[in-house]
Protein backbone atom coordinates (compact mmCIF):
# COMPACT_ATOMS: atom_id res chain seq x y z
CA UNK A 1 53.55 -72.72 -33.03
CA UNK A 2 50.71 -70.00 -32.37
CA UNK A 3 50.05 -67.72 -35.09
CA UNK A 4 50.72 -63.71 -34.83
CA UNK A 5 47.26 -62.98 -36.38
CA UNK A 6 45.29 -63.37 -32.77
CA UNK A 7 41.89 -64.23 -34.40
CA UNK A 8 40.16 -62.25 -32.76
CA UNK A 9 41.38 -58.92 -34.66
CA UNK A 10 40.10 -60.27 -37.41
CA UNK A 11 36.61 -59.98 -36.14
CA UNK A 12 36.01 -56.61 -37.64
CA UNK A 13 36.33 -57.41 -40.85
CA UNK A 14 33.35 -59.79 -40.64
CA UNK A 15 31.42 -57.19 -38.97
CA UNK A 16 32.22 -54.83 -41.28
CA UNK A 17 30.85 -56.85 -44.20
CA UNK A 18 28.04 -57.99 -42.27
CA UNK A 19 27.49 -54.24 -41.84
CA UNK A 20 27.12 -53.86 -45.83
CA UNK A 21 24.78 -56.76 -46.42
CA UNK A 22 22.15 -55.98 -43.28
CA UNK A 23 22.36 -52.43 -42.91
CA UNK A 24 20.40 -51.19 -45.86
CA UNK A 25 17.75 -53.79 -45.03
CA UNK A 26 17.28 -53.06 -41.10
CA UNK A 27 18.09 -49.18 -40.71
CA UNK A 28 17.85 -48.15 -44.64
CA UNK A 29 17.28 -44.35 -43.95
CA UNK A 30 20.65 -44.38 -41.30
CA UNK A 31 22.82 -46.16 -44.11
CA UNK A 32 21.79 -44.01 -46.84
CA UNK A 33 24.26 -41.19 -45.77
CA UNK A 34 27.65 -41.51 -46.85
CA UNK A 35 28.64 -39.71 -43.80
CA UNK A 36 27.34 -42.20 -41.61
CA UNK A 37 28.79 -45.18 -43.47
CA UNK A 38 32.16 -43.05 -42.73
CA UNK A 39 31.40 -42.52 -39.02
CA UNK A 40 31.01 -46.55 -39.09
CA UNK A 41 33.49 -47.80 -40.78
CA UNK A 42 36.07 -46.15 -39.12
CA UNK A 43 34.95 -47.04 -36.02
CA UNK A 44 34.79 -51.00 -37.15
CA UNK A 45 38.15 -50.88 -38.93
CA UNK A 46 40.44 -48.61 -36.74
CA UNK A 47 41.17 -51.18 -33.59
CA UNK A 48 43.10 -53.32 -36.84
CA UNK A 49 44.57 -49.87 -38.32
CA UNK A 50 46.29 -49.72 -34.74
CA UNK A 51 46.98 -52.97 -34.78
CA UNK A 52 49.01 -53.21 -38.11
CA UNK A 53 50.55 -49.82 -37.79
CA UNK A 54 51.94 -51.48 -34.49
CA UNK A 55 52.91 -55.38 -35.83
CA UNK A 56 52.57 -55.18 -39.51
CA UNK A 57 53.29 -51.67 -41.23
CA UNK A 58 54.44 -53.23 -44.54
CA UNK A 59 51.54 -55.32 -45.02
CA UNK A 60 49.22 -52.74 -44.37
CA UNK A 61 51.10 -50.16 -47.04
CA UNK A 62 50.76 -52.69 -49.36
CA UNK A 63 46.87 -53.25 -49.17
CA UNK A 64 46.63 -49.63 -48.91
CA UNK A 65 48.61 -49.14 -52.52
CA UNK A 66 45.99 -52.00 -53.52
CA UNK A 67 43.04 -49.97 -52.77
CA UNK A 68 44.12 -46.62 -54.28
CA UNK A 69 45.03 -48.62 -58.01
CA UNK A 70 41.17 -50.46 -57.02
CA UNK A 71 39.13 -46.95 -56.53
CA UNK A 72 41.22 -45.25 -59.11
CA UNK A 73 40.39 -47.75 -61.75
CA UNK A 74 36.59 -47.96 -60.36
CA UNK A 75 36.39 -44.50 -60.04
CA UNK A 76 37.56 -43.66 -63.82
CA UNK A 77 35.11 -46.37 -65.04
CA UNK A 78 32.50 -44.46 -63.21
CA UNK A 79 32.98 -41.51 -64.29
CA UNK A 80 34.13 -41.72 -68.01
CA UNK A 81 30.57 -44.00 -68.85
CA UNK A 82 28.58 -40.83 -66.40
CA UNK A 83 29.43 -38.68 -69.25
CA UNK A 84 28.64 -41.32 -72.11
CA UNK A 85 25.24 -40.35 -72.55
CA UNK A 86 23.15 -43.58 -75.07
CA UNK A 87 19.66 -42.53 -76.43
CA UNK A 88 17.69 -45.55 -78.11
CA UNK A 89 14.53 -45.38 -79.46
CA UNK A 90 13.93 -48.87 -80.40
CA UNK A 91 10.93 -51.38 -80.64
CA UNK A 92 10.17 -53.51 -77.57
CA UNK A 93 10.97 -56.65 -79.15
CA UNK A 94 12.10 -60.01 -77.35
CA UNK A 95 14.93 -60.32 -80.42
CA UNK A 96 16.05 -56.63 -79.67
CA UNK A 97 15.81 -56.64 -75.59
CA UNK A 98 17.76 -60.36 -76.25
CA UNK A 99 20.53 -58.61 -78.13
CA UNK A 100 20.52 -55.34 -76.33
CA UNK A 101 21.59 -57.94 -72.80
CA UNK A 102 24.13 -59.48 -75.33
CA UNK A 103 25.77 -55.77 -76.39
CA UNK A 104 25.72 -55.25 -72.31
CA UNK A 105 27.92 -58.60 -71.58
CA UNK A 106 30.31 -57.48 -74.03
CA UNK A 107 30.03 -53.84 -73.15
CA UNK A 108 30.70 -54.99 -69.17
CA UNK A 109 33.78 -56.20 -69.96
CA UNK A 110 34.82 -52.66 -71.18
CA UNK A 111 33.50 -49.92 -69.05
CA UNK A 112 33.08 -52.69 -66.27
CA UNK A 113 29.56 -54.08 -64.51
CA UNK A 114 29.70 -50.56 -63.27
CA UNK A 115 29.67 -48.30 -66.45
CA UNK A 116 27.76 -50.96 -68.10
CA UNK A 117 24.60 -50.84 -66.11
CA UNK A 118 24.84 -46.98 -66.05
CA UNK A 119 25.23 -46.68 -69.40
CA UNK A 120 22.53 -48.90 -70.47
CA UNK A 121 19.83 -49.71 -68.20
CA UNK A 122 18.10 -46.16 -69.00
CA UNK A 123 18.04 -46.94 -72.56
CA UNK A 124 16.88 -50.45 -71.77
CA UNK A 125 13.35 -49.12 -69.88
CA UNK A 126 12.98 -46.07 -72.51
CA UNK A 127 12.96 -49.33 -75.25
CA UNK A 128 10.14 -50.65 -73.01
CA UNK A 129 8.36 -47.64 -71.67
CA UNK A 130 5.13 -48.61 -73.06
CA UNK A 131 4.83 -52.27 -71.94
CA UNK A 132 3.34 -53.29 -69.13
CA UNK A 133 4.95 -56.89 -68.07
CA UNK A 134 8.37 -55.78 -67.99
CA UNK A 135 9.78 -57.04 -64.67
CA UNK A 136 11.75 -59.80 -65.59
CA UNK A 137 13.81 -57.36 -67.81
CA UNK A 138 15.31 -55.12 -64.80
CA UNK A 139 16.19 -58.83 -63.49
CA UNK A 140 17.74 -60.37 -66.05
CA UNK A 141 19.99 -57.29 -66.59
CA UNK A 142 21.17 -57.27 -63.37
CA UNK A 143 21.96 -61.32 -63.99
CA UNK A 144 24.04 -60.40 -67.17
CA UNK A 145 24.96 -56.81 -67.62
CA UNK A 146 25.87 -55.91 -64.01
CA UNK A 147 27.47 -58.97 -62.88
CA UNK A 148 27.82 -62.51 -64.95
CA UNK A 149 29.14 -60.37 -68.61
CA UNK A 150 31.69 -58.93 -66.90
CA UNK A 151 33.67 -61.89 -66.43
CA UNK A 152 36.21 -61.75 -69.58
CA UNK A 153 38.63 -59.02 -68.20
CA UNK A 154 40.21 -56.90 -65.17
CA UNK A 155 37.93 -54.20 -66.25
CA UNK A 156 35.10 -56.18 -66.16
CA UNK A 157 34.21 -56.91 -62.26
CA UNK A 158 35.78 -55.25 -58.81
CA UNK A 159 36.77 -59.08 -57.92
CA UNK A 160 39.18 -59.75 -61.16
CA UNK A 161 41.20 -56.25 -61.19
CA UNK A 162 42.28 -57.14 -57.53
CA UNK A 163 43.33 -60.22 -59.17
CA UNK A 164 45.19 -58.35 -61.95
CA UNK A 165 46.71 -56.04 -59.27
CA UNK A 166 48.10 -59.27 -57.56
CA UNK A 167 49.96 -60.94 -60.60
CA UNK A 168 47.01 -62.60 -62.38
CA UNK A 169 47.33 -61.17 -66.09
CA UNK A 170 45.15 -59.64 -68.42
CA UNK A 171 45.29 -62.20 -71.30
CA UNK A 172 44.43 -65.03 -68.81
CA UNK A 173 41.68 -63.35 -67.79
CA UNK A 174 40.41 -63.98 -71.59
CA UNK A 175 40.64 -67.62 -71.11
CA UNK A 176 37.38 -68.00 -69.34
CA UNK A 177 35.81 -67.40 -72.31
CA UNK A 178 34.22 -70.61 -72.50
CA UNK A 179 32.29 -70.43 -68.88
CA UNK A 180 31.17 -67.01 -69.87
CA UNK A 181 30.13 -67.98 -73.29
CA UNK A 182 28.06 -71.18 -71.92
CA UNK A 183 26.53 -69.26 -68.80
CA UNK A 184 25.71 -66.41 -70.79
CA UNK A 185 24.01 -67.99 -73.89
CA UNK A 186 21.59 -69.79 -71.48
CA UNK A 187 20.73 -67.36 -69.97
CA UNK A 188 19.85 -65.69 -73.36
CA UNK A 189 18.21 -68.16 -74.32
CA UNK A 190 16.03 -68.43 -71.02
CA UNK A 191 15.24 -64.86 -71.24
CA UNK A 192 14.16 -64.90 -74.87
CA UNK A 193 11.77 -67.48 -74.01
CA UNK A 194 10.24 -65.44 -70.97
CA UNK A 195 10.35 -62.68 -72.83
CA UNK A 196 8.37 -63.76 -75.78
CA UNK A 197 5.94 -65.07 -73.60
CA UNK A 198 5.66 -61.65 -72.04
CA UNK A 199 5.09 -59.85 -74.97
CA UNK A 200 2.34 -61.93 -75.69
CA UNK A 201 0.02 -59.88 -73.02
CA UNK A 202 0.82 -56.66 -74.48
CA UNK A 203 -0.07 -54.82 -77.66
CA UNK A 204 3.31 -55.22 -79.39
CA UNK A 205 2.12 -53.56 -82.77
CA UNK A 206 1.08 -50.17 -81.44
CA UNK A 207 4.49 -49.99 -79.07
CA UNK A 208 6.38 -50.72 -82.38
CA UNK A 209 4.21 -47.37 -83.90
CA UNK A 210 5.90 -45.81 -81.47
CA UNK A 211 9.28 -45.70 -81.70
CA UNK A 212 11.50 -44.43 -84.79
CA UNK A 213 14.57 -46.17 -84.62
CA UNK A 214 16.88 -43.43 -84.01
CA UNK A 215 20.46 -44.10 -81.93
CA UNK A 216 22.15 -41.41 -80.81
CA UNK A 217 25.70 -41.30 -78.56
CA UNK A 218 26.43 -38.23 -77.28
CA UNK A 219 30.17 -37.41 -75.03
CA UNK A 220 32.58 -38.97 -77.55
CA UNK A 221 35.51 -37.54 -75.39
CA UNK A 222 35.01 -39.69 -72.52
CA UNK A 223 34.88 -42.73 -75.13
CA UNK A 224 38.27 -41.83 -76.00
CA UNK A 225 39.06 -41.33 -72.79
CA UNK A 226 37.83 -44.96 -71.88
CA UNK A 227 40.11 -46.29 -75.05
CA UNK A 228 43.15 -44.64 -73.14
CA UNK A 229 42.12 -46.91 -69.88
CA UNK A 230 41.75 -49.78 -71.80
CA UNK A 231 45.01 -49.59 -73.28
CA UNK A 232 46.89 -49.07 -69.82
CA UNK A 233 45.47 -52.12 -68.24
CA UNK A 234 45.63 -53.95 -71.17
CA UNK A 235 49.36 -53.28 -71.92
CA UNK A 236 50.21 -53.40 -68.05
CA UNK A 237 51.81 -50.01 -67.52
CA UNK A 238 53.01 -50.15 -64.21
CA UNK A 239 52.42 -48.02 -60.99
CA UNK A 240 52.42 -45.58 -60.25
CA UNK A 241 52.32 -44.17 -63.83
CA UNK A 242 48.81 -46.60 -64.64
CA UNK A 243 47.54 -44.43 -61.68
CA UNK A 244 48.83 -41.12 -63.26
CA UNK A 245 47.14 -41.41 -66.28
CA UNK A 246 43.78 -42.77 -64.55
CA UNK A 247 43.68 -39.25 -62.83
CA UNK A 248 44.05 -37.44 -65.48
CA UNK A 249 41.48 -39.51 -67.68
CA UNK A 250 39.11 -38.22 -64.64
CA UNK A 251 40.45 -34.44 -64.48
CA UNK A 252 39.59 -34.78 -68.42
CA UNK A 253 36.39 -36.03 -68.27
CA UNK A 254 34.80 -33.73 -65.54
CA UNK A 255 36.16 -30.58 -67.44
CA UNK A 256 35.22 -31.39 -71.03
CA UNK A 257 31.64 -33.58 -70.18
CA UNK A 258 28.38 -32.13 -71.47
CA UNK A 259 26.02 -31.03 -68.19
CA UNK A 260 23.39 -32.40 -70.30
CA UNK A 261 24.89 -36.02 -70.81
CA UNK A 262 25.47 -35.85 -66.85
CA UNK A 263 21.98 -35.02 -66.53
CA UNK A 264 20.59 -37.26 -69.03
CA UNK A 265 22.41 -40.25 -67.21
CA UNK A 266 21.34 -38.78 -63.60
CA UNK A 267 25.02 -38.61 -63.02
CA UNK A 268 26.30 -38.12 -59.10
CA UNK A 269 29.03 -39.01 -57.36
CA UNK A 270 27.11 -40.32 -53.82
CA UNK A 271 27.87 -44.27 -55.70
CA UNK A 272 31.68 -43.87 -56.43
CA UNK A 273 31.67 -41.87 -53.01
CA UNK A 274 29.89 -45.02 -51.31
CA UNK A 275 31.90 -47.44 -52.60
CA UNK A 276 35.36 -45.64 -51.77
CA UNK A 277 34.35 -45.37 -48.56
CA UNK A 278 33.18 -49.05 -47.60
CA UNK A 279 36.16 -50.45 -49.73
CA UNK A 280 38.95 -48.54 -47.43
CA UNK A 281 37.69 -50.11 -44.43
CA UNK A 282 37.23 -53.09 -45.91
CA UNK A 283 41.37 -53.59 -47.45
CA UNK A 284 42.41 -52.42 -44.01
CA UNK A 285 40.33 -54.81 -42.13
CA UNK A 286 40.74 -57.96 -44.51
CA UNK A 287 44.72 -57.74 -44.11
CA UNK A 288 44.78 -59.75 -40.93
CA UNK A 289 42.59 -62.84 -42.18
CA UNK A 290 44.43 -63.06 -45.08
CA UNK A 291 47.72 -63.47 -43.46
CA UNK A 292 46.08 -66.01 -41.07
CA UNK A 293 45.08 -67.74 -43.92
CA UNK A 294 48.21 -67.91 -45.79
CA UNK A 295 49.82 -69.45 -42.85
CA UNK A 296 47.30 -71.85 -42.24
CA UNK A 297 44.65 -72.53 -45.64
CA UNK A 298 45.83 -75.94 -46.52
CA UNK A 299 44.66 -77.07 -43.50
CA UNK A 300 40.66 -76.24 -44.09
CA UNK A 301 40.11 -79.24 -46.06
CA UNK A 302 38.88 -77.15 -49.45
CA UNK A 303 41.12 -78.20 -52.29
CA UNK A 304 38.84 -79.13 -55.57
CA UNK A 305 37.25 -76.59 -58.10
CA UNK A 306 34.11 -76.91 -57.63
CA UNK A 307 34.36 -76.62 -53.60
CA UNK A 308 35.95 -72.67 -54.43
CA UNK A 309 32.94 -71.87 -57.37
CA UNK A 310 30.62 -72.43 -54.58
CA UNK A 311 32.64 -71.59 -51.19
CA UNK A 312 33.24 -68.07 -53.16
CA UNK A 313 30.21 -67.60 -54.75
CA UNK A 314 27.90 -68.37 -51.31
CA UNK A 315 30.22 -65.42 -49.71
CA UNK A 316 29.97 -63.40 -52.84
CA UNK A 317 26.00 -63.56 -52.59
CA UNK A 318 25.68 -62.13 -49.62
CA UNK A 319 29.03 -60.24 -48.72
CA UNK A 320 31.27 -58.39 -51.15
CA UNK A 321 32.81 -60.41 -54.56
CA UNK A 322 35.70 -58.11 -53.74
CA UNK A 323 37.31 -59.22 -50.74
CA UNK A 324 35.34 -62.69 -51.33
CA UNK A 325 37.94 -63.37 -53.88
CA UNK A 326 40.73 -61.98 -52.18
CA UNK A 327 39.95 -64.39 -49.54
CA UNK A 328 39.48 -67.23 -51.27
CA UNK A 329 42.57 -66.72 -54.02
CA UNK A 330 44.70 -66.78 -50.64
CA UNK A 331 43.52 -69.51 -49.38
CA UNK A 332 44.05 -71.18 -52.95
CA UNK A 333 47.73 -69.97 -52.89
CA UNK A 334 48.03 -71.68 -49.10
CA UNK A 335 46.45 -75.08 -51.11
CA UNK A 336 48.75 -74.64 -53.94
CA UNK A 337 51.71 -74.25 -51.91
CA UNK A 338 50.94 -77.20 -49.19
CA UNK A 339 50.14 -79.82 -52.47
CA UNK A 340 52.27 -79.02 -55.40
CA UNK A 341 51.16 -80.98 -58.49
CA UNK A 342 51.23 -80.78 -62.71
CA UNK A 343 48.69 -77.92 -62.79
CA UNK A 344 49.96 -74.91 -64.03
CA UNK A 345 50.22 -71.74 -61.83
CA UNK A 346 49.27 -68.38 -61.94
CA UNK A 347 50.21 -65.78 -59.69
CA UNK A 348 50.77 -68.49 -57.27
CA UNK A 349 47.45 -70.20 -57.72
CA UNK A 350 46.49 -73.57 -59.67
CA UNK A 351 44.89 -72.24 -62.63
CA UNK A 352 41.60 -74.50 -61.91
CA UNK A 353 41.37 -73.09 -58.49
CA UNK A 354 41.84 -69.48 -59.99
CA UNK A 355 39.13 -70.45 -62.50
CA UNK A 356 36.95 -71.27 -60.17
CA UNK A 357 37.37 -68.26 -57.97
CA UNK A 358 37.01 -65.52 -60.29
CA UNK A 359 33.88 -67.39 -61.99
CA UNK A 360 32.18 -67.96 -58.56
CA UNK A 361 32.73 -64.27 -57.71
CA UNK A 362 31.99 -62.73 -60.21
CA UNK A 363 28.64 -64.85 -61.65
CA UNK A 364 27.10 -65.20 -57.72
CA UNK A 365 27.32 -61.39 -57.27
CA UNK A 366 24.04 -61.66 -59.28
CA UNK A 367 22.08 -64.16 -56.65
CA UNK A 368 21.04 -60.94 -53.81
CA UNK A 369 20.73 -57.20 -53.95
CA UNK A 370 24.00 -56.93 -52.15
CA UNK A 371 26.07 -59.39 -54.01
CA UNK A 372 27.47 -56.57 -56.40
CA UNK A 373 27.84 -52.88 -56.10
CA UNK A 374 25.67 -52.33 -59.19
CA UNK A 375 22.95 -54.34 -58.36
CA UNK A 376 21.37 -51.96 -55.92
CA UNK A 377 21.74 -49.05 -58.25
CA UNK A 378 20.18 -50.53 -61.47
CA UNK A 379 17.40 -51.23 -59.02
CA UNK A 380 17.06 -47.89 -57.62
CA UNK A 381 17.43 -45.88 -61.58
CA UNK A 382 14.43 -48.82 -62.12
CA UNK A 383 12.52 -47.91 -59.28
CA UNK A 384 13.30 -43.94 -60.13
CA UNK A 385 11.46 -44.80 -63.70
CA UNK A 386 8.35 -45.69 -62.11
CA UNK A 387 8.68 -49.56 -62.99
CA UNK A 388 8.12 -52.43 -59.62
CA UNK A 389 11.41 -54.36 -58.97
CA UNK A 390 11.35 -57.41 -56.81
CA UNK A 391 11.91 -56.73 -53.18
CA UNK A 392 14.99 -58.93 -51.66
CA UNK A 393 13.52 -62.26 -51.28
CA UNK A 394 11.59 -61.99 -53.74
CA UNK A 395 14.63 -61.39 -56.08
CA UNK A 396 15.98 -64.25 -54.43
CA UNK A 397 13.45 -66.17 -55.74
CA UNK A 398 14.54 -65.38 -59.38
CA UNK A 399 17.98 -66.05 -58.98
CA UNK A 400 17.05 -69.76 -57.13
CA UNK A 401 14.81 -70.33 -59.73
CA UNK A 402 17.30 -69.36 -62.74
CA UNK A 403 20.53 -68.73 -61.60
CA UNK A 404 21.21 -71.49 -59.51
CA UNK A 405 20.11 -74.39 -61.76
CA UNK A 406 22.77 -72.75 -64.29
CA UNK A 407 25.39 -72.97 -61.88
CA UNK A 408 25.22 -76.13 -60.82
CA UNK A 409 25.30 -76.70 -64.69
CA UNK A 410 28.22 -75.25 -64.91
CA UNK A 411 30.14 -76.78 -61.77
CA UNK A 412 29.65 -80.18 -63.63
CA UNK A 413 30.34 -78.89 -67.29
CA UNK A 414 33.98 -76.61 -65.75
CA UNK A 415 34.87 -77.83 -62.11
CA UNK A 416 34.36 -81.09 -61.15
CA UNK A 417 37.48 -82.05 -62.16
């Protein structure tokens, strides 16, 4: 029986992604205007616009009420941790930088990978102004804070609330707790060691001179404001009133922020802007292959956990985690379905296969530049300060070197079953 998904329309959605990962390194200047990434996106995504409006209307609402709860949620992350404004004046110690990644894992799964870098990566380079061996630190918060720590909760990553919005709750989230906990302490541990050795080149004592210990937290209405998030994911109020209150946690926050906490954090809105803009072309484009694939997944011969950690986290490298998961959870619901067995089931998914999914999003976001929407802007605020980040390959070099020695740990520790 031939499918009604010709493949062919869903061609644009590859491009489209494609689009996100080369652009910025072949025509940088041309993808740095948020009007142009408009002018392109609708131009990739409107031929399968047409073509669901025509064939599939219902589908296409539904990914459409998707992406407003997804940029909603994003976008009141963003903005509630812009006006959170953390000033640290802390010694440059390999204990302190050690526990100030740990406070970011945690924090991640909070405010999100996006609020989380924001929040703290400017406090993390005032800590170490004075050193001079410092970029492994940038690095290794970008492995942690802005993609790996926020692995605990919907919150956390892009890649799990789309999970959340499609049945997968917040309390089972929680439960991979013990692939967070493992990945996270050796990487801890690993950074510890490099830093120590760092530190060893610089004169530690006179930094420590320095700095007088002082913490202060200024806009304490937009952390009470991020509390009232929290607690509508968390207790699953349901649409469209979760949205309701979202908005008006952002109509809050813009009118009662300090200008000076929005300027201390550098605040704009060209990221949120960026991201809203790619994301709508991408949940109109992705609607097609993911009815193809429901139809016919089983048949792609990928049915074991550790095939999906790695099959989602390859994509998630280099493409979005986002739709990376969506992709990949439906073609886990298509295995699930074709081979029913004593594995329990969430949302319609084997909970191994779900396991593995959201893990291999979520922790391979961290391999590239592009794997993660904060990625790219830690490295710019880095690059802002006057401190050298890798370029791309040569951050690729750091995650080969670390990151993917710890995965393959973790496939045989978590998913070769």
């Amino acid at each position: 029986m031939e499918s009604a998904i010709p493949l062919i329309i869903c061609l644009p959605f590859v491009v489209l992604l494609l689009g996100i990962a080369i652009m910025p390194l072949t025509h940088a200047h041309l993808w740095e205007s948020n009007r142009n990434k408009i002018i392109i996106t609708v131009l990739i995504s409107l031929p399968v616009l047409v073509f669901l409006l025509l064939r599939f209307p219902h589908e296409l609402m539904i990914s459409l009420e998707d992406y407003i709860s997804f940029i909603l949620l994003l976008g009141a992350l963003f903005i509630l941790s812009g006006g959170i404004a953390i000033k640290l004046d802390l010694p440059a110690a390999p204990w302190e930088n050690t526990l100030f990644l740990l406070f970011g894992a945690v924090l991640a799964n909070i405010v999100g990978t996006t609020g989380a870098s924001m929040l703290l990566i400017r406090p993390l380079l005032k800590i170490n102004s004075g050193r001079k061996n410092m970029l492994h630190i940038p690095v290794f918060f970008i492995f942690i804070v802005s993609n790996i720590g926020g692995s605990l909760t919907p919150l956390g990553d892009p890649p799990l609330y789309l999970g959340y919005l499609r049945g997968v709750s917040f309390e089972w989230t929680l439960t991979l707790w013990p692939v967070w906990l493992s990945t996270i302490s050796i990487l801890l541990i690993i950074f510890y060691i490099w830093d120590t050795q760092a530190c060893k080149t610089e004169e530690m004592q006179k930094l420590a001179k320095t700095h007088t210990g002082k913490v202060q937290v200024s806009g304490i209405i937009n952390i009470l404001l991020l509390l009232v998030v929290i607690a509508t994911i968390f207790f699953q109020v349901k649409s469209p009133y979760r949205e309701l209150v979202l908005v008006v946690c952002i109509l809050l926050s813009l009118k009662l922020s300090k200008k000076e906490d929005h300027d201390y954090n550098q605040f704009s809105f060209h990221p949120i802007a960026e991201v809203a803009i790619l994301f709508a072309g991408i949940f109109i484009t992705m609607v097609p292959l993911l009815m193809l694939l429901e139809e016919n997944g089983a048949g792609f011969g990928i049915t074991r956990p550790w095939q999906f950690f790695w099959i989602t986290g390859g994509l998630s490298s280099f493409l979005d985690n986002a739709p990376t998961y969506i992709t990949l959870s439906s073609l886990a619901e298509s295995v699930t379905h074709a081979a029913p067995s004593a594995v329990p089931v969430v949302a319609g998914i084997r909970v191994d296969l779900l396991r593995a999914i959201s893990c291999g999003a979520v922790f391979m976001g961290a391999n590239t530049y592009i794997g993660n929407g904060p990625n790219f802007m830690v490295k710019s605020i880095v690059e802002h300060y006057g401190v050298e980040m890798p370029h791309f390959f040569h951050y690729m070099l750091y995650s080969l070197m670390i990151l993917i020695p710890v995965f393959l740990f973790v496939t045989f520790v978590f998913f070769m079953g």
